[in-house]
PDB file of N, CA and C in Angstrom:
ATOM      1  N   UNK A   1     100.601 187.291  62.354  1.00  0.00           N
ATOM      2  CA  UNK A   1     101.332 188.196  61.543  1.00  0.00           C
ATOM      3  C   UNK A   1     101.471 187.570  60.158  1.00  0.00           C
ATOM      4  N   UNK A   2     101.245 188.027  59.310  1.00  0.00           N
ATOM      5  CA  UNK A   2     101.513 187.933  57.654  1.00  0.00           C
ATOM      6  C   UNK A   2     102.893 188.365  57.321  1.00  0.00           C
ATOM      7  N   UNK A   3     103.781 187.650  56.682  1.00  0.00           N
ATOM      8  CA  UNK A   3     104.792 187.957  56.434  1.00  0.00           C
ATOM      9  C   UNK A   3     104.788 187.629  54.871  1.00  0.00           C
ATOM     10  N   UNK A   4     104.926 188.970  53.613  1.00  0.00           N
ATOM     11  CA  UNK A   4     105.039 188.542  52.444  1.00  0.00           C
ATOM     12  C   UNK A   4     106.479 187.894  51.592  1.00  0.00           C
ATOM     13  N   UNK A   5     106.428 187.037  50.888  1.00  0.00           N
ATOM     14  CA  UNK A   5     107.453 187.172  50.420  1.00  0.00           C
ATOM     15  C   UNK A   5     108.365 186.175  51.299  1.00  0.00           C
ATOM     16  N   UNK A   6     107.754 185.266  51.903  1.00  0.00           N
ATOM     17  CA  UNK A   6     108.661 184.720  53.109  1.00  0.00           C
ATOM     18  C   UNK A   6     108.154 182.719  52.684  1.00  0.00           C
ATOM     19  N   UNK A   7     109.319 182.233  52.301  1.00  0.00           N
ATOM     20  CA  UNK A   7     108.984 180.886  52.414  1.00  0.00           C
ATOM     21  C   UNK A   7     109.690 179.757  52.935  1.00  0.00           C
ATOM     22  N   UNK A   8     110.421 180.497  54.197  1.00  0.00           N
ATOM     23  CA  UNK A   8     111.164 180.184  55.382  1.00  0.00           C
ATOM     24  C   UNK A   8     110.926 181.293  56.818  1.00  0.00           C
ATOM     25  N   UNK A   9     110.429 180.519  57.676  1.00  0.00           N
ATOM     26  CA  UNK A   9     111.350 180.829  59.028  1.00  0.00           C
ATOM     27  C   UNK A   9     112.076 180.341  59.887  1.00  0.00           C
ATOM     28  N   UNK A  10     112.407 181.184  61.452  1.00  0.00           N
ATOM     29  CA  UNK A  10     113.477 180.804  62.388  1.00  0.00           C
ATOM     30  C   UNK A  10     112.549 181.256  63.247  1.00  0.00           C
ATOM     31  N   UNK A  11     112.722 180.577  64.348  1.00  0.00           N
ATOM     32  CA  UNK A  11     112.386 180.842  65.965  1.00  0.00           C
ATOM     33  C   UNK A  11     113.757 181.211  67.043  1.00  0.00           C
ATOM     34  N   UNK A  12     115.088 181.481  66.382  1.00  0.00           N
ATOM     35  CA  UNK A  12     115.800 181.529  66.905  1.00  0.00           C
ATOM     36  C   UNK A  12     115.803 182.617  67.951  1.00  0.00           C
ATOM     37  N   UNK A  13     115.679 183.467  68.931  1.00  0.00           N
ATOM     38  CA  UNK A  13     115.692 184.292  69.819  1.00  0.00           C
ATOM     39  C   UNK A  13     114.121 184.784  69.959  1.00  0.00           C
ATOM     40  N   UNK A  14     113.153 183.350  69.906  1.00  0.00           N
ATOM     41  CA  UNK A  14     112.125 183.567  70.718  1.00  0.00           C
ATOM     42  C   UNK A  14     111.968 183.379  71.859  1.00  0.00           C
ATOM     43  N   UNK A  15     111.218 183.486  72.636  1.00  0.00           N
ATOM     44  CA  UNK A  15     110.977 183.273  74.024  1.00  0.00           C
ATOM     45  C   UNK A  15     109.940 182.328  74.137  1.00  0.00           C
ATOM     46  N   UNK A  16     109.043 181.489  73.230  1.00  0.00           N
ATOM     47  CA  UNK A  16     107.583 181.290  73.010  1.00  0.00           C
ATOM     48  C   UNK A  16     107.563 180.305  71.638  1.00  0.00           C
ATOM     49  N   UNK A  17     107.289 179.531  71.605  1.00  0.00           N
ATOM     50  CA  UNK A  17     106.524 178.688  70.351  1.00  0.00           C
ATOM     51  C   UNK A  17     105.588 179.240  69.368  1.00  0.00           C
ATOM     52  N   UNK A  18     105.426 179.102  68.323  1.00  0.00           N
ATOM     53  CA  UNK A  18     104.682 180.069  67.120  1.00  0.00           C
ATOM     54  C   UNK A  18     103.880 178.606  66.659  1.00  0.00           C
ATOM     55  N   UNK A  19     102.480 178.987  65.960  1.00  0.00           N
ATOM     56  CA  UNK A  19     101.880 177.928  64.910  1.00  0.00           C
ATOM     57  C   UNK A  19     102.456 179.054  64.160  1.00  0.00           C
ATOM     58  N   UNK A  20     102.734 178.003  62.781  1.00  0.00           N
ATOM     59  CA  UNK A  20     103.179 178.620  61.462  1.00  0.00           C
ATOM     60  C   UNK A  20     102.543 178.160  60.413  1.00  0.00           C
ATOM     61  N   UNK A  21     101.802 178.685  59.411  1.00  0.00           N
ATOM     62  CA  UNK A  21     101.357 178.149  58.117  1.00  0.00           C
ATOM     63  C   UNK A  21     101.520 179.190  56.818  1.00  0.00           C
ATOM     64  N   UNK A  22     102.154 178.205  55.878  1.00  0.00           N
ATOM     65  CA  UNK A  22     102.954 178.751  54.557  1.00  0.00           C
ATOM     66  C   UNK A  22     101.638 178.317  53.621  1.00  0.00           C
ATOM     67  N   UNK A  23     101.653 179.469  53.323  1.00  0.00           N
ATOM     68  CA  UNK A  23     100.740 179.776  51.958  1.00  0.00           C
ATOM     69  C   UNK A  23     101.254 180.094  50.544  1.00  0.00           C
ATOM     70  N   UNK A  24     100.674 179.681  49.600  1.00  0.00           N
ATOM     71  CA  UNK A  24     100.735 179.757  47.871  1.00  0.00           C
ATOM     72  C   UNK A  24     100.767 181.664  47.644  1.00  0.00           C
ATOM     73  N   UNK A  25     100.992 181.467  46.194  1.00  0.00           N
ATOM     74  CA  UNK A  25     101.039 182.271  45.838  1.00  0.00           C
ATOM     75  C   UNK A  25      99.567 183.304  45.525  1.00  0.00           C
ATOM     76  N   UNK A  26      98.259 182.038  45.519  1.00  0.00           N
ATOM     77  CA  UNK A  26      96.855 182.580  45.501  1.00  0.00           C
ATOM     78  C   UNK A  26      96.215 182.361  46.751  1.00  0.00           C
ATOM     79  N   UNK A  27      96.977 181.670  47.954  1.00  0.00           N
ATOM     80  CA  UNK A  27      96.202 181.875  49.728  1.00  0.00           C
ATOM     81  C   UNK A  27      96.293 180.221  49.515  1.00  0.00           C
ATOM     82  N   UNK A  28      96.474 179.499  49.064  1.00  0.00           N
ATOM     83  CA  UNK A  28      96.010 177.970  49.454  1.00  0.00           C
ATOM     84  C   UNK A  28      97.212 177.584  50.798  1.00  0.00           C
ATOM     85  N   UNK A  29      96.938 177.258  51.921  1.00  0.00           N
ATOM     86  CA  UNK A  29      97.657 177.014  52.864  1.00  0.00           C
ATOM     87  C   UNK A  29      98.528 175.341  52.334  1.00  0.00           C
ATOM     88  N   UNK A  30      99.749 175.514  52.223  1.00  0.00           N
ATOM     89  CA  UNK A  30     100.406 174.494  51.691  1.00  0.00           C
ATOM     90  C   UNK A  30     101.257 173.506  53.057  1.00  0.00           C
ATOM     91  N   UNK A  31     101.558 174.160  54.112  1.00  0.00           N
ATOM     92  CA  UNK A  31     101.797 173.387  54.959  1.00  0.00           C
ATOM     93  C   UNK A  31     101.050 174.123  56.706  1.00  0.00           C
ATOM     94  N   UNK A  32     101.473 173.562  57.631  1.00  0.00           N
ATOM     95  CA  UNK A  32     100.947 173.593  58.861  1.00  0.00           C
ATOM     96  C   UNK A  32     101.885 173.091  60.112  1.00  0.00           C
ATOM     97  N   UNK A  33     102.561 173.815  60.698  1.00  0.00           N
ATOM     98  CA  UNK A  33     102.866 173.686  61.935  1.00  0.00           C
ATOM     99  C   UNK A  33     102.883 174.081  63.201  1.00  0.00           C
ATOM    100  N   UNK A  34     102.518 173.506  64.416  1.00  0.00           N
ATOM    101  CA  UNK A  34     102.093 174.326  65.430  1.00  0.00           C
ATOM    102  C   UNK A  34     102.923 174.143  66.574  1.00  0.00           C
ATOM    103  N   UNK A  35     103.282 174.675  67.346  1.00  0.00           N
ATOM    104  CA  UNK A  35     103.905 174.867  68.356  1.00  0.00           C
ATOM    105  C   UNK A  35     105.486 174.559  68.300  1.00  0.00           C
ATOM    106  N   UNK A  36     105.923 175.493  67.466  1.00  0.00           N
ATOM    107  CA  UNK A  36     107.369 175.535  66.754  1.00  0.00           C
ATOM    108  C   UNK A  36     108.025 176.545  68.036  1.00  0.00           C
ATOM    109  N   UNK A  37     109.074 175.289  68.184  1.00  0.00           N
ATOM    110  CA  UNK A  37     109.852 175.687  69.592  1.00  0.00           C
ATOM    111  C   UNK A  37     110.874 177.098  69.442  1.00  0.00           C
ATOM    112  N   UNK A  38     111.456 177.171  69.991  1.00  0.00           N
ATOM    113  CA  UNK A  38     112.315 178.515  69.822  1.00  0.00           C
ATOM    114  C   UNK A  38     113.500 177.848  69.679  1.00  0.00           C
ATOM    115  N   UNK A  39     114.164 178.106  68.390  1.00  0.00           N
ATOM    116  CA  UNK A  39     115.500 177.597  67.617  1.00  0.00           C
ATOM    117  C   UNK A  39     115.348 177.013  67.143  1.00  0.00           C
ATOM    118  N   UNK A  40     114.404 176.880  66.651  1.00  0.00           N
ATOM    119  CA  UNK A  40     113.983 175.818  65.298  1.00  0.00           C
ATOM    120  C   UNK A  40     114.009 176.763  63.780  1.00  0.00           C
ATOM    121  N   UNK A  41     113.903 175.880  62.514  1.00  0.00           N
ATOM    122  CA  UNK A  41     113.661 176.624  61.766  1.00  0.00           C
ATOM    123  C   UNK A  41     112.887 175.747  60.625  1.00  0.00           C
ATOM    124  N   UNK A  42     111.744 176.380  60.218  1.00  0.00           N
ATOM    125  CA  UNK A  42     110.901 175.525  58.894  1.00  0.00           C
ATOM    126  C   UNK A  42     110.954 176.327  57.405  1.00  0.00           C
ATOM    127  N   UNK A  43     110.416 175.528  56.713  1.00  0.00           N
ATOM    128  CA  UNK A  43     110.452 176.613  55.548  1.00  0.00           C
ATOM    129  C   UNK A  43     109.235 175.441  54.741  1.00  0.00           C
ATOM    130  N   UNK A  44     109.061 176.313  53.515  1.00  0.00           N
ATOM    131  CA  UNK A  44     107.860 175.651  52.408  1.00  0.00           C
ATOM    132  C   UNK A  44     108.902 176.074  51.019  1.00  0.00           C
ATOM    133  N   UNK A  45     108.954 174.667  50.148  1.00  0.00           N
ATOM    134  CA  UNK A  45     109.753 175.572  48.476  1.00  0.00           C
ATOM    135  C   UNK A  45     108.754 176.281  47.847  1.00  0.00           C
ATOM    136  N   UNK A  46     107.547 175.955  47.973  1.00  0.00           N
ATOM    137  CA  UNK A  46     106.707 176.529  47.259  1.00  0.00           C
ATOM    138  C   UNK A  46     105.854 177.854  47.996  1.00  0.00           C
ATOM    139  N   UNK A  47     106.061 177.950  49.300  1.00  0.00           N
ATOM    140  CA  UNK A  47     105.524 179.249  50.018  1.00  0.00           C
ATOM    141  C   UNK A  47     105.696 180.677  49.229  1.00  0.00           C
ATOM    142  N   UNK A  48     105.008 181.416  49.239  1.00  0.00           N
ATOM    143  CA  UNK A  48     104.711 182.506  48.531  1.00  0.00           C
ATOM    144  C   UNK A  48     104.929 183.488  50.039  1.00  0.00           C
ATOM    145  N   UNK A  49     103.976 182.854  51.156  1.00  0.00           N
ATOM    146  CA  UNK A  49     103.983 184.113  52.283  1.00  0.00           C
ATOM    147  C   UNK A  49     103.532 183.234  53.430  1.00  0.00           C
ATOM    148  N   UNK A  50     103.988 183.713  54.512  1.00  0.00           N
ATOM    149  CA  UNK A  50     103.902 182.988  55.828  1.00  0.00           C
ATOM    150  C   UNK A  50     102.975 183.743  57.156  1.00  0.00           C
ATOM    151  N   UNK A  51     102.171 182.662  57.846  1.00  0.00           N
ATOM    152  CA  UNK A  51     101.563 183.466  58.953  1.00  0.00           C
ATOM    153  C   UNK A  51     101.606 182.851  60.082  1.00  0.00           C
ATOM    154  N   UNK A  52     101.966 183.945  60.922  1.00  0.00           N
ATOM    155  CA  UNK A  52     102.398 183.046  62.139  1.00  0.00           C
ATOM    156  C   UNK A  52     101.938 184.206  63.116  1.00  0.00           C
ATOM    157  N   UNK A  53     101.371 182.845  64.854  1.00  0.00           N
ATOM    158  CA  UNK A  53     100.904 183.443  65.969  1.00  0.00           C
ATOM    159  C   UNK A  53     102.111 182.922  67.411  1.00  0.00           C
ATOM    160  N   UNK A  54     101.237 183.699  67.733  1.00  0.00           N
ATOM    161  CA  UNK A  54     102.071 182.861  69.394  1.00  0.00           C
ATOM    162  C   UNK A  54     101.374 181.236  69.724  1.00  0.00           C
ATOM    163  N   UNK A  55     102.517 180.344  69.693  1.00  0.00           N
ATOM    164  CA  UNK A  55     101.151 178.831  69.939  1.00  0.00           C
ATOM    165  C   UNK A  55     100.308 178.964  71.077  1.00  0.00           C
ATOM    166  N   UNK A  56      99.106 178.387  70.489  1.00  0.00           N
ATOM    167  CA  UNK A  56      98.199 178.072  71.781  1.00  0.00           C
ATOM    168  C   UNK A  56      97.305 176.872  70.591  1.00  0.00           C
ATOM    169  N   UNK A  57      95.965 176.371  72.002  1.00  0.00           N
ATOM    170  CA  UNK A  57      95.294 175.510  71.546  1.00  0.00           C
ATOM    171  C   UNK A  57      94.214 175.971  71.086  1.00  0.00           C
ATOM    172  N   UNK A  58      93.380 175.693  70.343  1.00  0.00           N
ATOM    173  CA  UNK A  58      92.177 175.721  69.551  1.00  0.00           C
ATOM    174  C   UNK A  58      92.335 175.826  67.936  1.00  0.00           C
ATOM    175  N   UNK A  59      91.350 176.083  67.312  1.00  0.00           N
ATOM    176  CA  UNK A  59      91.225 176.405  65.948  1.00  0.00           C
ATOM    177  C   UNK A  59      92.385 176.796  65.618  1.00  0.00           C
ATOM    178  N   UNK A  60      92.914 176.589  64.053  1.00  0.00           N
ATOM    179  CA  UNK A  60      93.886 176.970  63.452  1.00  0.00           C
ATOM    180  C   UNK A  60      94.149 176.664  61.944  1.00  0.00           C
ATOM    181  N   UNK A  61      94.682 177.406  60.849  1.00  0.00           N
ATOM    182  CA  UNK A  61      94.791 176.612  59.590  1.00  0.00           C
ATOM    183  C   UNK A  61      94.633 175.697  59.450  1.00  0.00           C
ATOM    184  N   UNK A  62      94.228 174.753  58.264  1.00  0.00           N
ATOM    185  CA  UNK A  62      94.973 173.551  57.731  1.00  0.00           C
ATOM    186  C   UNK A  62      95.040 173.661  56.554  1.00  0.00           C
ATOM    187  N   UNK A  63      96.020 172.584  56.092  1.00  0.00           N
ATOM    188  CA  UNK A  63      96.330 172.374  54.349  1.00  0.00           C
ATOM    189  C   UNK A  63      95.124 171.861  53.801  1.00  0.00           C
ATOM    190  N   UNK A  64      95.432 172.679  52.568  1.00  0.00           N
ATOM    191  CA  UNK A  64      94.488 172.518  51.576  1.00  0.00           C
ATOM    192  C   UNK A  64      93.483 173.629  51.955  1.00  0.00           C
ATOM    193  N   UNK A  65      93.521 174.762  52.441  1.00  0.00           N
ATOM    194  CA  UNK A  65      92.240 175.981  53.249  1.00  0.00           C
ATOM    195  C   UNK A  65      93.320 176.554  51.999  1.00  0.00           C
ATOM    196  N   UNK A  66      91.989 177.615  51.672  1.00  0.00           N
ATOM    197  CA  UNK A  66      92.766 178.839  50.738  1.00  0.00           C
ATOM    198  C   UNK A  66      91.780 180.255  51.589  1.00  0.00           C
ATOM    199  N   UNK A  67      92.759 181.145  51.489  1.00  0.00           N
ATOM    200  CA  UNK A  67      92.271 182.683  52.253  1.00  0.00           C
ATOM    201  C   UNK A  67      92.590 183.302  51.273  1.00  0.00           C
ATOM    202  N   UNK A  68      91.854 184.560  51.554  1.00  0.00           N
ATOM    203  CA  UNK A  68      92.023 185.509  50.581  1.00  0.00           C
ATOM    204  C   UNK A  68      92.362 187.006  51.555  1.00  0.00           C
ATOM    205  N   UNK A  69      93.034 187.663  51.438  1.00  0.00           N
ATOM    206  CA  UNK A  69      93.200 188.950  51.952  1.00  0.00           C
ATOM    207  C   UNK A  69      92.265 189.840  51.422  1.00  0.00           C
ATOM    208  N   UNK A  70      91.353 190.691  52.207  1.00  0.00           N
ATOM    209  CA  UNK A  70      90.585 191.653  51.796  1.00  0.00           C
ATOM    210  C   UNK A  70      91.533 192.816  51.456  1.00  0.00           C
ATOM    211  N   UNK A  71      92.207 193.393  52.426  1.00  0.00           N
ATOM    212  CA  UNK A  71      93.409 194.775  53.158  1.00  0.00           C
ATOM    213  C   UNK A  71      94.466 194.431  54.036  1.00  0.00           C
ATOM    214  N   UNK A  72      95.382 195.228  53.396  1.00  0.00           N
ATOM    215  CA  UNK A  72      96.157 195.213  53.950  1.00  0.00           C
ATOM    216  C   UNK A  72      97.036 196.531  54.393  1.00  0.00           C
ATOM    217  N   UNK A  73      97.121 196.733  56.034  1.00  0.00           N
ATOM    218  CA  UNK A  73      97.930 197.857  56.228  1.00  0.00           C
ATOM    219  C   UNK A  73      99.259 197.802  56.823  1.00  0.00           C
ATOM    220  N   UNK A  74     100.117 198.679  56.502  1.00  0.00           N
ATOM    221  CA  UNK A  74     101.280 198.959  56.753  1.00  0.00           C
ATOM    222  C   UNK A  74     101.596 199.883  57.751  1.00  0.00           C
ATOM    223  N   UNK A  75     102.224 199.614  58.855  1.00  0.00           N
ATOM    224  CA  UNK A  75     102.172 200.125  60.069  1.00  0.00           C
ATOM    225  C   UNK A  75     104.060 200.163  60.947  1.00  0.00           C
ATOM    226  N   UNK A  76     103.905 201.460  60.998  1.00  0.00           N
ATOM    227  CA  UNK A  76     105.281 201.859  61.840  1.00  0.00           C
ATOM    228  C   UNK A  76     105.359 201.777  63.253  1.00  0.00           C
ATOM    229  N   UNK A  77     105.986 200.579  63.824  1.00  0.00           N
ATOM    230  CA  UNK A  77     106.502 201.398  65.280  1.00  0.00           C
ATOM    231  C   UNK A  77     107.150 202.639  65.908  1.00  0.00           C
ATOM    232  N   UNK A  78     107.155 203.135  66.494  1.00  0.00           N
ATOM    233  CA  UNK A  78     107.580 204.028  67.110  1.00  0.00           C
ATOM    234  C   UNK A  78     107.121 204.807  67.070  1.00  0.00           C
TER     235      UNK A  78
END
């Protein structure tokens, strides 16, 4: 999940561990953490926007990677 505008989170009322990586304001991944427990909380001063999965093992960000967003859609539950 892409979260804009975000250069803090919380795991507080997860059920599950998240990798988390905080990105710049142009995609450069500025930090990296993985398997962020539930009630924890991280943040980046310089994060622009945050992306985060459910943890697991394999491939994943690292600092110093820059992404670029092609699209982006906006989507309602319910």
């Amino acid at each position: 999940m892409l979260i804009t505008r975000c250069g803090s989170i919380h795991t507080f009322g997860m059920r599950y561990p998240l990798d988390v990586a905080f990105l710049s304001e142009v995609g450069v991944v500025l930090a990296v953490f993985r398997g962020v427990s539930p009630g924890e909380f991280r943040s980046h001063p310089e994060a622009w926007c945050t992306i985060e999965r459910p943890a697991r093992k394999g491939a994943w960000l690292e600092e110093g990677e820059q992404l670029w967003v092609v699209s982006v859609s906006v989507g309602m539950a319910g």
